[in-house]
PDB file of N, CA and C in Angstrom:
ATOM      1  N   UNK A   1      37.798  73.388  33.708  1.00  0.00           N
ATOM      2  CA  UNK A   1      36.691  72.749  33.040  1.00  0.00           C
ATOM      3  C   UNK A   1      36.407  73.485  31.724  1.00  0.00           C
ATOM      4  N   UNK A   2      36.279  72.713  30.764  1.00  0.00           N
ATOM      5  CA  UNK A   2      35.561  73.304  29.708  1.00  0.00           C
ATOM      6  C   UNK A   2      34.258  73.700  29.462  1.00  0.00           C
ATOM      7  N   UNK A   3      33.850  74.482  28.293  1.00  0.00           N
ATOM      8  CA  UNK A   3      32.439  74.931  28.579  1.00  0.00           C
ATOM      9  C   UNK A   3      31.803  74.058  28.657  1.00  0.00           C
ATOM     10  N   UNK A   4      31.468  72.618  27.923  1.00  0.00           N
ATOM     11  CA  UNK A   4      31.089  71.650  27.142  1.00  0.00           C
ATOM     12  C   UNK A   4      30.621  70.558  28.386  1.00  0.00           C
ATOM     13  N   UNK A   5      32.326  71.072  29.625  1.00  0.00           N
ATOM     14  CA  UNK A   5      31.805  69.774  30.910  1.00  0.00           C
ATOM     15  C   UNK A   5      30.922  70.964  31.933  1.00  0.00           C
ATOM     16  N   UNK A   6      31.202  72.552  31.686  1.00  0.00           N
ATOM     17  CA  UNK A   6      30.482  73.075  32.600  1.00  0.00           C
ATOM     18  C   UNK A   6      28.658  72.967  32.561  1.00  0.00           C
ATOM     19  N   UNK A   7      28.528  72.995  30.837  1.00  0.00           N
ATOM     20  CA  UNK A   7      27.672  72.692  30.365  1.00  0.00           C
ATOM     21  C   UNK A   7      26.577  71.527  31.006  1.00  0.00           C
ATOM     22  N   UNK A   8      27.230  70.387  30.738  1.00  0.00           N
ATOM     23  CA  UNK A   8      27.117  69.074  31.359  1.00  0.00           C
ATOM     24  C   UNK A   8      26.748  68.916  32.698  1.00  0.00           C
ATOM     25  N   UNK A   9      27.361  69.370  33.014  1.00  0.00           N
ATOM     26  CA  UNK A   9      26.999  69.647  34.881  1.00  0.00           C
ATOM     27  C   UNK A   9      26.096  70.201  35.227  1.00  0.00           C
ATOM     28  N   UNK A  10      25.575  71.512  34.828  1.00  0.00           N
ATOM     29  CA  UNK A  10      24.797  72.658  34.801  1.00  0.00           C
ATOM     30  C   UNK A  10      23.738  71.338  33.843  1.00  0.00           C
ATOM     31  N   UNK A  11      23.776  71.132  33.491  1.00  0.00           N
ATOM     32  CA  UNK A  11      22.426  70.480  32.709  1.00  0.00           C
ATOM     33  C   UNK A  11      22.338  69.234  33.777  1.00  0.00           C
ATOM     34  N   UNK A  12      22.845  68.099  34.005  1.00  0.00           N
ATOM     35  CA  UNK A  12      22.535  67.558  34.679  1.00  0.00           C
ATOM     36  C   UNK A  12      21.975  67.963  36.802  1.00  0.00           C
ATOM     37  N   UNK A  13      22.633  68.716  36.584  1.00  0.00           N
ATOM     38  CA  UNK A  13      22.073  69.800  38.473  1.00  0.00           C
ATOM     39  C   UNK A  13      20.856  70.131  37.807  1.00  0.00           C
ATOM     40  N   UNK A  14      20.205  70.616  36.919  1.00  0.00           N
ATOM     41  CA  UNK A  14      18.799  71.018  36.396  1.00  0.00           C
ATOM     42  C   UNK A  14      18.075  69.859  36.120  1.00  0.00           C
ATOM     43  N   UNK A  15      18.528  68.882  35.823  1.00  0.00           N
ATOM     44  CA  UNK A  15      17.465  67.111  35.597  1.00  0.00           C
ATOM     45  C   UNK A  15      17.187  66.531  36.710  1.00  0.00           C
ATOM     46  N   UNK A  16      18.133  66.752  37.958  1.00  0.00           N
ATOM     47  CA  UNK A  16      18.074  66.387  38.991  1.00  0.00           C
ATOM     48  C   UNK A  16      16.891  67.361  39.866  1.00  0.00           C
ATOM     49  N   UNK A  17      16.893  68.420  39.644  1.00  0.00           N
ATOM     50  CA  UNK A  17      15.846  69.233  40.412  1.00  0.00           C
ATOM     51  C   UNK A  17      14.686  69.207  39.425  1.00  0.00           C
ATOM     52  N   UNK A  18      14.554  68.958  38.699  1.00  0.00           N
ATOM     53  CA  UNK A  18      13.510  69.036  37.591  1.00  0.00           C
ATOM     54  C   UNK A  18      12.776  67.391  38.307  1.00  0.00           C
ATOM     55  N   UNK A  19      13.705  66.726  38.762  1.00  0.00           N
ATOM     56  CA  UNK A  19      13.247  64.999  38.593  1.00  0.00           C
ATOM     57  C   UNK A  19      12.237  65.442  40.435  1.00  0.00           C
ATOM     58  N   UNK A  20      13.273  66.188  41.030  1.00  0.00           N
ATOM     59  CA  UNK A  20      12.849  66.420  42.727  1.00  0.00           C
ATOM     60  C   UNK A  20      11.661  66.728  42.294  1.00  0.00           C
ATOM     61  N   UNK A  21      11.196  67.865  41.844  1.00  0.00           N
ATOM     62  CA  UNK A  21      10.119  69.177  42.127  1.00  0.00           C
ATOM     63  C   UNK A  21       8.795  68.032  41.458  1.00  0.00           C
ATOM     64  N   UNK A  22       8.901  67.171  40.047  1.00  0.00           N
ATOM     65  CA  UNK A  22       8.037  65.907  39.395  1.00  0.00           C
ATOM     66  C   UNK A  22       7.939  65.204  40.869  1.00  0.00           C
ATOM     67  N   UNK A  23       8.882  64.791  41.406  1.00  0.00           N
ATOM     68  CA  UNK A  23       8.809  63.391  42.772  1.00  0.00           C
ATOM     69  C   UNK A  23       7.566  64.291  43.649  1.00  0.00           C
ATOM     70  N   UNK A  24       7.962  65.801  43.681  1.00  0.00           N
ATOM     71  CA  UNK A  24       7.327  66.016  45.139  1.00  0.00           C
ATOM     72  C   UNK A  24       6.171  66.701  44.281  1.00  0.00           C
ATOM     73  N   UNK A  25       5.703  67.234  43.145  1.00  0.00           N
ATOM     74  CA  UNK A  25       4.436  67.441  42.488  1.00  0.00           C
ATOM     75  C   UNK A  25       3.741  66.204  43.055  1.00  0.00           C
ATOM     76  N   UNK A  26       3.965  64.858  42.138  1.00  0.00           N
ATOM     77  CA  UNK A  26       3.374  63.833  42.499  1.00  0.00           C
ATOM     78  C   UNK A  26       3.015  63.311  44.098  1.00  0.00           C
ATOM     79  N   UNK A  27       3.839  63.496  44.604  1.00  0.00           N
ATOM     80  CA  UNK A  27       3.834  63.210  46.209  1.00  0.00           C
ATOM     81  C   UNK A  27       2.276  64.378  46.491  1.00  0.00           C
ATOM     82  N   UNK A  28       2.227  65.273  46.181  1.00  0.00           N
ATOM     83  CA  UNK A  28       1.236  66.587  46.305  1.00  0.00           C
ATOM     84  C   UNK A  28      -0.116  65.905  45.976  1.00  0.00           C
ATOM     85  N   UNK A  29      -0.224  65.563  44.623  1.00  0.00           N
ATOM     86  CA  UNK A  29      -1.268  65.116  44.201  1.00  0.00           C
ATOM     87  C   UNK A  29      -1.796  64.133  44.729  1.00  0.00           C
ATOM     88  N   UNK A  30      -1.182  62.766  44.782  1.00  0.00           N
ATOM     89  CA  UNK A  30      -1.441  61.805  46.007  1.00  0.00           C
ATOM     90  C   UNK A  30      -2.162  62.080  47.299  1.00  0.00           C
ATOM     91  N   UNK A  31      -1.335  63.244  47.707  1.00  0.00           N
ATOM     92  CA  UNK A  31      -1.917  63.844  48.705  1.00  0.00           C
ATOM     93  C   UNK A  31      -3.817  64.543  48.915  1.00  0.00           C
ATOM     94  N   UNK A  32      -3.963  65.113  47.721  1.00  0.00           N
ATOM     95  CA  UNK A  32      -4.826  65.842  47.572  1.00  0.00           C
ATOM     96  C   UNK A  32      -6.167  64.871  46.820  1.00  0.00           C
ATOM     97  N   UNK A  33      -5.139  63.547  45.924  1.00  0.00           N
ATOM     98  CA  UNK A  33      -6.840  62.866  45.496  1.00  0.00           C
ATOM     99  C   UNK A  33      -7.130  62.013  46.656  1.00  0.00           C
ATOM    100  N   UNK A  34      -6.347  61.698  47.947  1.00  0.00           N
ATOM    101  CA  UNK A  34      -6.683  61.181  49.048  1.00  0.00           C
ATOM    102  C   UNK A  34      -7.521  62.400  49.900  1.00  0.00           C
ATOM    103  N   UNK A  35      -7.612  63.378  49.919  1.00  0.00           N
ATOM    104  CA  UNK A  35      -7.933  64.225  50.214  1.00  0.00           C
ATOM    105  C   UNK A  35      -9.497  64.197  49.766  1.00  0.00           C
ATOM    106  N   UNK A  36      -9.254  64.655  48.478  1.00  0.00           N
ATOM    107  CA  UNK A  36     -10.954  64.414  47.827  1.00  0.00           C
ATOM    108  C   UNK A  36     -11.694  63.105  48.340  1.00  0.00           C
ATOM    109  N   UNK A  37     -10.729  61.957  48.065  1.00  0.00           N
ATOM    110  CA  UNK A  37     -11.693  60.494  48.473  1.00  0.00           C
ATOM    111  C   UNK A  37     -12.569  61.033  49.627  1.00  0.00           C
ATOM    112  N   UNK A  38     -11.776  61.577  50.631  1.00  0.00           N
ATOM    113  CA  UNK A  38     -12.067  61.259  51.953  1.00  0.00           C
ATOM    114  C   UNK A  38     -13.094  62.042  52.251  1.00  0.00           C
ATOM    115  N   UNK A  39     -12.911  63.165  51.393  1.00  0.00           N
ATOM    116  CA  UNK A  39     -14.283  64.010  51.434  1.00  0.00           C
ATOM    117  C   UNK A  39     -15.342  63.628  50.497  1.00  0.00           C
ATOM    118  N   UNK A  40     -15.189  63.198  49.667  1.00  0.00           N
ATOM    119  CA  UNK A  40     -16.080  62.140  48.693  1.00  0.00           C
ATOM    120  C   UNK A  40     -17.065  61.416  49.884  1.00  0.00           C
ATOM    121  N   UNK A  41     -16.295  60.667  50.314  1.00  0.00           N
ATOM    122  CA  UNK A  41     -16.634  59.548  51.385  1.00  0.00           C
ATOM    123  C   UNK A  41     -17.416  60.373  52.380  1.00  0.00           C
ATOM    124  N   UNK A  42     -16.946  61.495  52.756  1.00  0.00           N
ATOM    125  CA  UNK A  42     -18.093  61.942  54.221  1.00  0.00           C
ATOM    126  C   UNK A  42     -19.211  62.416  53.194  1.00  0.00           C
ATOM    127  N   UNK A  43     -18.840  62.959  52.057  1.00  0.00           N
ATOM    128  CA  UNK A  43     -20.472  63.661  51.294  1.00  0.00           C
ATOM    129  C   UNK A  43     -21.417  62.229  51.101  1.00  0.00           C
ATOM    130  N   UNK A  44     -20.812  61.843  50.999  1.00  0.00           N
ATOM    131  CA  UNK A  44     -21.865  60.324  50.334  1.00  0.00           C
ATOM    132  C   UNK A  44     -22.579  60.237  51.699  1.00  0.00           C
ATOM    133  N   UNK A  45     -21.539  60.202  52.881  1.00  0.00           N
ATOM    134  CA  UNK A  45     -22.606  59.137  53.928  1.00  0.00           C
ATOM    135  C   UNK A  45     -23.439  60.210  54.559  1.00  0.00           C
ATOM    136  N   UNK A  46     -23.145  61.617  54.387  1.00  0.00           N
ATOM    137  CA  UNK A  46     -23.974  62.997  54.654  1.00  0.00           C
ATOM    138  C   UNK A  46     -25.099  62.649  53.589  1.00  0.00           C
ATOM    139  N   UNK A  47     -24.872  62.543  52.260  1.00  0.00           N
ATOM    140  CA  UNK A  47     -26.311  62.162  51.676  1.00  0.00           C
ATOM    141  C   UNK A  47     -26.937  61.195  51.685  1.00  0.00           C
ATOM    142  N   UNK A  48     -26.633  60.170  52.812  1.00  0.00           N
ATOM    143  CA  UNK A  48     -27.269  59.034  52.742  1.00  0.00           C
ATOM    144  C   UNK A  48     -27.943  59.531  53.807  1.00  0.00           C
ATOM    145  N   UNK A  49     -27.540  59.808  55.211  1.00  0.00           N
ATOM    146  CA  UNK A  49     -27.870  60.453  56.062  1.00  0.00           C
ATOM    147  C   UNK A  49     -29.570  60.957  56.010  1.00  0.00           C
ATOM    148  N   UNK A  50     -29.487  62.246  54.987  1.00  0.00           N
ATOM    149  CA  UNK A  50     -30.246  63.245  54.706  1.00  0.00           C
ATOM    150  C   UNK A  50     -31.512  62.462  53.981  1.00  0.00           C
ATOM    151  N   UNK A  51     -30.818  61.160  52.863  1.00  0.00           N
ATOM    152  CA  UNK A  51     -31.977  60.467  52.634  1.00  0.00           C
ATOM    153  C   UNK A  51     -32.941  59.847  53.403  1.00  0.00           C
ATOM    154  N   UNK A  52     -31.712  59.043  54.657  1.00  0.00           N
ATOM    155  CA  UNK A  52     -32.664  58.037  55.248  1.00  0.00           C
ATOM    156  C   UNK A  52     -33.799  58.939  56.255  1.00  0.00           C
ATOM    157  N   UNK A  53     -33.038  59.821  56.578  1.00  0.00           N
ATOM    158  CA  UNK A  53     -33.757  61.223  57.020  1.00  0.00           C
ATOM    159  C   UNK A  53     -35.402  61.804  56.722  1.00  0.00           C
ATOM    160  N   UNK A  54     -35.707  62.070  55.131  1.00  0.00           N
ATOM    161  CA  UNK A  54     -36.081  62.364  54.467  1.00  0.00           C
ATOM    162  C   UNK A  54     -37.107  61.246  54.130  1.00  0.00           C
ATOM    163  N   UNK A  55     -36.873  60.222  53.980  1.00  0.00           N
ATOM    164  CA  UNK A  55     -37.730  59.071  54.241  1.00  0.00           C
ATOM    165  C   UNK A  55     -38.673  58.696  55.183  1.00  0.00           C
ATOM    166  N   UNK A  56     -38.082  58.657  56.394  1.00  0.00           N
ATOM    167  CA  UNK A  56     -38.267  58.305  57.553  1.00  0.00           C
ATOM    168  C   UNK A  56     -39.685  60.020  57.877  1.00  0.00           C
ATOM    169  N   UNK A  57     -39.090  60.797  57.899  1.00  0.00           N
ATOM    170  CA  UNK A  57     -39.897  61.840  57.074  1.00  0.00           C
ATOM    171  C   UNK A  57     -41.400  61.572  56.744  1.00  0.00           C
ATOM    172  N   UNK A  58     -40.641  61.496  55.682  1.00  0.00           N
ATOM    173  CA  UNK A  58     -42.420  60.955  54.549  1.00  0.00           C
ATOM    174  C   UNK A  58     -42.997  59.542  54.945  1.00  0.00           C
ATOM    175  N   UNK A  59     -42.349  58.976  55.621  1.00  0.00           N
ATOM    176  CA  UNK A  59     -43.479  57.562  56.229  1.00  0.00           C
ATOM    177  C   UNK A  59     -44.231  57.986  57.139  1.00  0.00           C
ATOM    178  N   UNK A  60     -43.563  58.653  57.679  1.00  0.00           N
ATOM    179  CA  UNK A  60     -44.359  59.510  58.636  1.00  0.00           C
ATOM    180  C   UNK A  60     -45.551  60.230  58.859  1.00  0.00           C
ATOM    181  N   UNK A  61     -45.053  61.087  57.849  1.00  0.00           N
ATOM    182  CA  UNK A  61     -46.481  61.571  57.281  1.00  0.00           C
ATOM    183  C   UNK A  61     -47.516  60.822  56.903  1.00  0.00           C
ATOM    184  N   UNK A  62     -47.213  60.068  55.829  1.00  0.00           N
ATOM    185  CA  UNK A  62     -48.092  58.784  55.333  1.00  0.00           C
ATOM    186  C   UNK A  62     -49.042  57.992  56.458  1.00  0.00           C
ATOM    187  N   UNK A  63     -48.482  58.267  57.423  1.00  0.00           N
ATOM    188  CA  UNK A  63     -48.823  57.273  58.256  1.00  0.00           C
ATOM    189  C   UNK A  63     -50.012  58.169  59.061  1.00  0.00           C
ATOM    190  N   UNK A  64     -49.643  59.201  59.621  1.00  0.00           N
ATOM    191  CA  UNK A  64     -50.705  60.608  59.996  1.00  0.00           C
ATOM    192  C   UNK A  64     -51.420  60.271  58.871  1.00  0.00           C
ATOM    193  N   UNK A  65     -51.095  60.288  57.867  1.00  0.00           N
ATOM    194  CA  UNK A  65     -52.877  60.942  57.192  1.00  0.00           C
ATOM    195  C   UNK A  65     -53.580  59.729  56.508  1.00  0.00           C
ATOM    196  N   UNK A  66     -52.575  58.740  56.544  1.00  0.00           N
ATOM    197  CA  UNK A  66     -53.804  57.103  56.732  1.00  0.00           C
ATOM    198  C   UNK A  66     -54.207  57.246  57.649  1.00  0.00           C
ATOM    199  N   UNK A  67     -54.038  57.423  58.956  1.00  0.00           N
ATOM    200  CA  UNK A  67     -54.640  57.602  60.615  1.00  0.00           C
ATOM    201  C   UNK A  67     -55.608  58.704  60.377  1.00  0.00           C
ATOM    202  N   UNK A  68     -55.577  59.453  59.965  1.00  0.00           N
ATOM    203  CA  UNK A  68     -56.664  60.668  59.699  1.00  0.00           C
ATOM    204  C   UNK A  68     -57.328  60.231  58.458  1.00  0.00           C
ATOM    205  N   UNK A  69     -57.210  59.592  57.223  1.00  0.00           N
ATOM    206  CA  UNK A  69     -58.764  59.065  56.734  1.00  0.00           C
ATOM    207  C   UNK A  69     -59.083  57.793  57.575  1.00  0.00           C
ATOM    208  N   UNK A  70     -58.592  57.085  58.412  1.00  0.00           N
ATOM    209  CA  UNK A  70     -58.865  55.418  58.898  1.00  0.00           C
ATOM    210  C   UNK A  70     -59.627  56.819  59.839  1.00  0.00           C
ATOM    211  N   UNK A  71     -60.281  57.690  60.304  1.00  0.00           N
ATOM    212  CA  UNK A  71     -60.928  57.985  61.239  1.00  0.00           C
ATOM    213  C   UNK A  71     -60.166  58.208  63.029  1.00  0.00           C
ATOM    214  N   UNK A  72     -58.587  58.069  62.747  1.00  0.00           N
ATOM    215  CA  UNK A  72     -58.386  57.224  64.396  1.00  0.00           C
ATOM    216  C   UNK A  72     -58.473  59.124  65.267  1.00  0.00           C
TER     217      UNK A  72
END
């Protein structure tokens, strides 16, 4: 072989792993913004949670201390 086809070879074996390591980066990332969604998704319904929570809460109260000026 000449330098020129060793060259060639040696450059193309490096495009080919260069193309793998891009395939499986991407494969990674995929991985990881599914990852976030999913934790996205439990924080949201944890703060909905905490709202309806928090609400339910303060009606509450509201409701004690209308009952305590209504005299009951």
């Amino acid at each position: 072989m000449t330098l020129k086809d060793l060259l060639a070879a040696g450059t193309g074996r490096l495009a080919d792993r260069i193309t793998s390591v891009g395939d499986e980066a991407g494969d990674r990332a995929d991985d990881v913004a599914w990852r976030l969604a999913k934790l996205s998704d439990q924080a949201a319904g944890r703060l909905g949670d905490y709202a309806a929570d928090a609400s339910r809460r303060v009606a509450n109260r509201l409701v004690r201390l209308g009952e305590r000026v209504a005299g009951r």
